[in-house]
Protein backbone atom coordinates (compact mmCIF):
# COMPACT_ATOMS: atom_id res chain seq x y z
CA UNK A 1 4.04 140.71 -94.76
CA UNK A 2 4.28 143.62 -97.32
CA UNK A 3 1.52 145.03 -96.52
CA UNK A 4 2.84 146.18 -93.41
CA UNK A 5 5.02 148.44 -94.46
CA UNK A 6 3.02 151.04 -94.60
CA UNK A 7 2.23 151.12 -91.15
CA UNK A 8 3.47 153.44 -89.05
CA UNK A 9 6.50 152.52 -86.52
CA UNK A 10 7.28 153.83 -82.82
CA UNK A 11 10.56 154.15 -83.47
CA UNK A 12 12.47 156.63 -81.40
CA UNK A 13 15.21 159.19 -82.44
CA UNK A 14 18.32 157.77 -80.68
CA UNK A 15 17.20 153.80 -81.06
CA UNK A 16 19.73 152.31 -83.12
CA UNK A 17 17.18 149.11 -83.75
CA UNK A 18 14.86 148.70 -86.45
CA UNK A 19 11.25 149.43 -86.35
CA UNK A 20 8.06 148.28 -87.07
CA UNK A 21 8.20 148.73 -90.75
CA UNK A 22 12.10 147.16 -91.40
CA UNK A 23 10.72 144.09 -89.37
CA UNK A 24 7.94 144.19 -91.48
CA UNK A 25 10.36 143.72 -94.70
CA UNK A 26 13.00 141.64 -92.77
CA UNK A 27 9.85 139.41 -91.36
CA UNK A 28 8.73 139.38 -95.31
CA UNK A 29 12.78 138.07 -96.76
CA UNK A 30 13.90 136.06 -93.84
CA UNK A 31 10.76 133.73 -94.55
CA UNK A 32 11.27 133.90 -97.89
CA UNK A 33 15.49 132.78 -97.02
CA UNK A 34 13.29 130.37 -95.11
CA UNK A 35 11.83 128.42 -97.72
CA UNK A 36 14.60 128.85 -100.24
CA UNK A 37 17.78 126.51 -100.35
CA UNK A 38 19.54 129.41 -102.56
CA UNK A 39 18.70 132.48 -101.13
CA UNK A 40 19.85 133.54 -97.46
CA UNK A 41 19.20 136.28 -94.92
CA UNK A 42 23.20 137.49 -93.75
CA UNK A 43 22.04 140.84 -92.24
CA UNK A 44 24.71 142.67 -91.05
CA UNK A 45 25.37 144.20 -87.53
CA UNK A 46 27.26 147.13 -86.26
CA UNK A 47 27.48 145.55 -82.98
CA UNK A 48 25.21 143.59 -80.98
CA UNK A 49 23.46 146.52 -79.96
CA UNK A 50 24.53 148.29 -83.05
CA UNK A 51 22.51 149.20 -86.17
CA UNK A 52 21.66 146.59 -88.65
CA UNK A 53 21.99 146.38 -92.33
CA UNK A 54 19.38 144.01 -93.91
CA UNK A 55 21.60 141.91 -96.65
CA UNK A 56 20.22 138.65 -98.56
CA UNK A 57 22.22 136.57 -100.68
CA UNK A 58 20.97 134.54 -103.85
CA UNK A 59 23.04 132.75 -105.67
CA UNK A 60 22.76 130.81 -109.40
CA UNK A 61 21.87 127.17 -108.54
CA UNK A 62 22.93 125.50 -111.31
CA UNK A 63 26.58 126.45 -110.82
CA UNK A 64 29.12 128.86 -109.48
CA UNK A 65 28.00 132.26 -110.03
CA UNK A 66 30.29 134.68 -112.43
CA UNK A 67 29.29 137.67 -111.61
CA UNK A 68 28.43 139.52 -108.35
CA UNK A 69 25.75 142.23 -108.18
CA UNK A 70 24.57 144.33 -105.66
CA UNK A 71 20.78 145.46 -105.27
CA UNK A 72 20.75 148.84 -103.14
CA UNK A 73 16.71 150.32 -102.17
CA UNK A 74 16.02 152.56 -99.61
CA UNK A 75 18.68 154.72 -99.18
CA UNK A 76 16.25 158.13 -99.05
CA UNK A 77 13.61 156.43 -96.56
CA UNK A 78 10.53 157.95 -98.03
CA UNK A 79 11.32 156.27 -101.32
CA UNK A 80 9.20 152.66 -100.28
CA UNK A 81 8.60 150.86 -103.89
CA UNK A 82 11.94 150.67 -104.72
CA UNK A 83 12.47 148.97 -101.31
CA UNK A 84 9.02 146.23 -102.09
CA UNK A 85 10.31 145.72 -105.35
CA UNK A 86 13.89 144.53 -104.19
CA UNK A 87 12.36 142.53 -102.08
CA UNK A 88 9.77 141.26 -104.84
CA UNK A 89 13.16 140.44 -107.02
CA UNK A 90 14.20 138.16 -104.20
CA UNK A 91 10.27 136.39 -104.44
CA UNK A 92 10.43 136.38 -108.42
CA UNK A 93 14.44 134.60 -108.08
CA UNK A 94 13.34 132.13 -105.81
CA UNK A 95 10.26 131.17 -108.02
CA UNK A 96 12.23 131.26 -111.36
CA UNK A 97 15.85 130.61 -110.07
CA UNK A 98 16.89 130.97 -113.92
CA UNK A 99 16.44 134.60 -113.48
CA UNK A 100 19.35 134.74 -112.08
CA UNK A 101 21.44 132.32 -114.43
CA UNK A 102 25.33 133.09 -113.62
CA UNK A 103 24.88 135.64 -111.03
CA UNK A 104 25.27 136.11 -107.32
CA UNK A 105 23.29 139.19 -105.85
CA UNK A 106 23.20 140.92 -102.60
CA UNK A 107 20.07 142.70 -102.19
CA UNK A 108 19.63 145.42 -99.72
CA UNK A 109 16.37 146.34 -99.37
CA UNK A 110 16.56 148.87 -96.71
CA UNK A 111 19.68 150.97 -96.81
CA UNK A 112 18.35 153.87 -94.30
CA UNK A 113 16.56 152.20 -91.68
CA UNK A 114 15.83 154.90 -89.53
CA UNK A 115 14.78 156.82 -92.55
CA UNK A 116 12.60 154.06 -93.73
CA UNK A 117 11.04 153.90 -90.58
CA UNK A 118 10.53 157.18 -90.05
CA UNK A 119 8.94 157.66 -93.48
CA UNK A 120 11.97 160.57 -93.70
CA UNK A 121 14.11 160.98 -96.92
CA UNK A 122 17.14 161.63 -94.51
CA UNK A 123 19.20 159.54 -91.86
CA UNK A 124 19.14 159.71 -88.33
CA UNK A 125 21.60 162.79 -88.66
CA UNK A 126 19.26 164.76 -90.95
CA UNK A 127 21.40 164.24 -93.95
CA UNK A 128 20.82 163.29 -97.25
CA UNK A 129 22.60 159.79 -97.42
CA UNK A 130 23.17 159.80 -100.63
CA UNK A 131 25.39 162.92 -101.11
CA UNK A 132 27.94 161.38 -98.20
CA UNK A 133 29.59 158.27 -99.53
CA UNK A 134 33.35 157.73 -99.43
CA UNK A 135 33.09 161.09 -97.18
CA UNK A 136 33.93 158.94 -93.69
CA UNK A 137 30.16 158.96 -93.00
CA UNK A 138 29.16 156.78 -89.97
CA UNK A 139 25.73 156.40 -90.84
CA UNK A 140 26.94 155.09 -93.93
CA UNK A 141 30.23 152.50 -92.95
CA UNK A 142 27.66 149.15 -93.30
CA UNK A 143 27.29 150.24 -96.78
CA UNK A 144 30.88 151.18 -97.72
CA UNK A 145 32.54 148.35 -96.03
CA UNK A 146 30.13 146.18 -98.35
CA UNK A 147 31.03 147.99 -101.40
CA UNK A 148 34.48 147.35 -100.97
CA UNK A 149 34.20 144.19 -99.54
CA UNK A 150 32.01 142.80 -102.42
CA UNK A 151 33.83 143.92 -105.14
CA UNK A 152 31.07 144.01 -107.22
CA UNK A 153 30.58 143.44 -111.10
CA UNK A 154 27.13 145.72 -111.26
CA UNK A 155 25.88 148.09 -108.72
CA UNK A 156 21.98 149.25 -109.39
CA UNK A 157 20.33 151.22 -106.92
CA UNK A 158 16.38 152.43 -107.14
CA UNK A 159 14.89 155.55 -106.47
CA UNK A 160 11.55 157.60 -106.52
CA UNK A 161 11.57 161.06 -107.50
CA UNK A 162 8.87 163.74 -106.98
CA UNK A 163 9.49 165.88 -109.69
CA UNK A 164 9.75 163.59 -112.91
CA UNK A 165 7.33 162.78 -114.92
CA UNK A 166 8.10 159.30 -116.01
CA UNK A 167 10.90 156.94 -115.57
CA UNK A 168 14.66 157.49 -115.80
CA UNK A 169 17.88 156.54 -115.16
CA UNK A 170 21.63 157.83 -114.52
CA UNK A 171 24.70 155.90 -115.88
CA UNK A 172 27.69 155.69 -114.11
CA UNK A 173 30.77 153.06 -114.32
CA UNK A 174 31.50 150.40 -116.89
CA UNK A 175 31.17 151.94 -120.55
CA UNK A 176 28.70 148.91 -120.69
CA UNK A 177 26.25 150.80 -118.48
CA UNK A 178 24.49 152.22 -121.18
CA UNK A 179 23.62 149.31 -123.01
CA UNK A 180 22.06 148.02 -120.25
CA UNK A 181 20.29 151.06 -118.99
CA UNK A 182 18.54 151.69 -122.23
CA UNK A 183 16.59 147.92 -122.87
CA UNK A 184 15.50 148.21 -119.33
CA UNK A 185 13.87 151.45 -119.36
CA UNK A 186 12.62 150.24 -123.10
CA UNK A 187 10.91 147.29 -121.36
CA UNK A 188 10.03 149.29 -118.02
CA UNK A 189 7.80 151.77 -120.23
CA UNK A 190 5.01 149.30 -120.69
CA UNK A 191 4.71 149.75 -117.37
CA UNK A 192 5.22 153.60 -116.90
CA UNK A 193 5.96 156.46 -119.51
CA UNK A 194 9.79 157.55 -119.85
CA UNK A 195 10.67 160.62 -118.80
CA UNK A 196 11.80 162.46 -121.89
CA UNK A 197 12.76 165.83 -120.70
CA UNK A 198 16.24 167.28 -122.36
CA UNK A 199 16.78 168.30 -118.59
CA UNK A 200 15.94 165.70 -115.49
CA UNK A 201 16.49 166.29 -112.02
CA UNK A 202 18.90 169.56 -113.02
CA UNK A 203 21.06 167.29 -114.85
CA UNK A 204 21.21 167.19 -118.91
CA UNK A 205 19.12 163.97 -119.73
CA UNK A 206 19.40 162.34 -123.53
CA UNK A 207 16.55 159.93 -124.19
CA UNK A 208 15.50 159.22 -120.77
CA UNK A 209 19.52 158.81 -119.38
CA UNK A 210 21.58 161.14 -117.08
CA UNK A 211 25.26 160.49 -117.17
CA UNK A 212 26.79 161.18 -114.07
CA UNK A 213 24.81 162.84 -111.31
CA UNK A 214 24.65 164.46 -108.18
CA UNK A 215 28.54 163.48 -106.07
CA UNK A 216 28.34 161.58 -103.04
CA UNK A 217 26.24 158.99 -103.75
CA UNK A 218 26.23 155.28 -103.43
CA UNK A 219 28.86 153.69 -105.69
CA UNK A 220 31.71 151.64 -105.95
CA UNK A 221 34.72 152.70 -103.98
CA UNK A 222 36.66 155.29 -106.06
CA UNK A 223 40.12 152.68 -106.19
CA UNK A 224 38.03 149.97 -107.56
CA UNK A 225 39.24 148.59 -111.09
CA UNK A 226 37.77 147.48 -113.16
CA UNK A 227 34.50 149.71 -112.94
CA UNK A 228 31.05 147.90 -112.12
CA UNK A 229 28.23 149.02 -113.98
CA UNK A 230 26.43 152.12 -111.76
CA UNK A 231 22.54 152.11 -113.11
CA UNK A 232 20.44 154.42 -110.92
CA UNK A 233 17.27 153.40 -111.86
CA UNK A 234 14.27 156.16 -111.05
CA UNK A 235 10.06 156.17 -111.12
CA UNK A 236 7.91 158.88 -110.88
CA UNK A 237 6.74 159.65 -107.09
CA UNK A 238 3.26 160.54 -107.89
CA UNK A 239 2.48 157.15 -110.06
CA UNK A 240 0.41 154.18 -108.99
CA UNK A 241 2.75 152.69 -106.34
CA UNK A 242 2.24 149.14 -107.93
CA UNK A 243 2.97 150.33 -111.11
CA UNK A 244 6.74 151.76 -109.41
CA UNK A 245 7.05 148.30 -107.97
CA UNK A 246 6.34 146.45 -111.12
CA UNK A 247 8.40 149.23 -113.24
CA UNK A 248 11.69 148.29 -110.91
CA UNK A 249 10.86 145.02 -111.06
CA UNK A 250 10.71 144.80 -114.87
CA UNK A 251 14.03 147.09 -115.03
CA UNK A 252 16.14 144.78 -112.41
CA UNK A 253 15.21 141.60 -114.43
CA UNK A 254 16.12 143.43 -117.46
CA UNK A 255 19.41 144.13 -116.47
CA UNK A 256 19.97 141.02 -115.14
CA UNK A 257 19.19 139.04 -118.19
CA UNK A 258 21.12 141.04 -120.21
CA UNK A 259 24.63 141.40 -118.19
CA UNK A 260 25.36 138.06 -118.36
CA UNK A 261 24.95 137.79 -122.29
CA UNK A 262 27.12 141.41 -122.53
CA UNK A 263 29.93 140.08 -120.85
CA UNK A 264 30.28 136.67 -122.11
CA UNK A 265 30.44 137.74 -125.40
CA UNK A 266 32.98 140.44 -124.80
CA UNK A 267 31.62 142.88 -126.27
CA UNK A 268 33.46 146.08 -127.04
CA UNK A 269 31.36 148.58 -126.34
């Protein structure tokens, strides 16, 4: 269960198979897939010996989906409530499938396995995985074959950062991102302060929002047109780790609510 994943794993350096705490999380969503007619595990391989890529699907039961999201956690392996809260967003959608009204979502709880069980911020190389996309990165090819593969409408990936004192976010994509950014940290803060800094992370922030970033990290593939939406979304490292969970949590259904009712309308933003 979750619980587990705080345990730690025997994992060693050149094993390409996950440990004790990605079983603990795949264990946790595959019984979830389980007992769910809408949501299902397709974890992806490398190989059959390869390394594995934990990938659920839920999709809108009341109809075909419109729009395809992507849920990324994990990607810096010492960053774990981002990765309990995706998989709390796949709980939540399965209890209240109208969460999810008109949307398909993969969610990828653990994008750095090795990391993740290693409690390391880094991949098995000793990189920082998130500096190396679209950079022919083989720790990284699960991920960007997704990306292009999916195609997606909205791309929101969660992080935990030591050095901020409240939560934050980084806009990246769609001019739309924005508008969806902002109510989500709005409704986030009754869960955590917002980070109000004029300077986040060594980037320029405005109200709580970096645009742009750091290059390299995980996004949509740079030929992809139209844009998807790009919202990091970031908690502060040294809060209550339930409140993280429940601040992601809050964000993701945010956003979620909201895209829908954005793009139907057309808005011109």
């Amino acid at each position: 269960m979750i619980g587990n994943v705080a345990q730690k794993t025997g994992l060693s350096m050149a094993s390409p198979h996950p440990g004790q705490r990605t079983r603990s999380i795949l264990r946790y969503g595959d019984q979830l897939a389980g007992r769910s007619r809408h949501l299902e595990a397709l974890h992806v391989m490398e190989s059959p010996d390869g390394r594995i890529l934990p990938r659920y699907r839920w999709a809108d039961p009341h109809g075909k989906p419109v729009y395809r999201i992507g849920v990324f956690a994990g990607i810096h392996g010492d960053e774990q409530s981002g990765v309990v809260a995706a998989v709390q967003l796949l709980h939540r959608l399965a209890a209240e499938p109208a969460l999810g009204r008109f949307l398909e979502l993969f969610v990828y709880p653990v994008c750095n396995p090795w990391g993740f069980d290693a409690t390391r911020r880094e991949g098995e190389s000793g990189q920082d995985l998130n500096r190396l996309f679209w950079q022919e990165e083989r720790e990284i090819l699960l991920l960007e074959q997704e990306l292009r593969a999916k195609r997606f409408d909205g791309i929101i990936a969660l992080h935990t950062d030591d050095t901020s004192e409240g939560i934050y976010g980084y806009v990246n994509g769609s001019t739309l991102t924005r508008h969806l950014l902002e109510p989500s940290l709005h409704a986030a803060s009754s869960i955590l302060p917002r980070d109000n800094r004029p300077e986040i992370d060594s980037h320029p922030a405005e109200a709580s929002i970096i645009t742009g970033g750091f290059s390299g990290i995980l996004s949509a593939p740079p030929d992809q047109h139209p844009k998807p939406f790009e919202i990091v979304f970031e908690t502060p490292h040294l809060a209550p780790f339930g409140l993280q969970v429940e601040a992601h949590l809050v964000a993701m259904t945010e956003i979620l609510r909201l895209f829908p009712q954005i793009s139907s309308h057309g808005m011109d933003i």
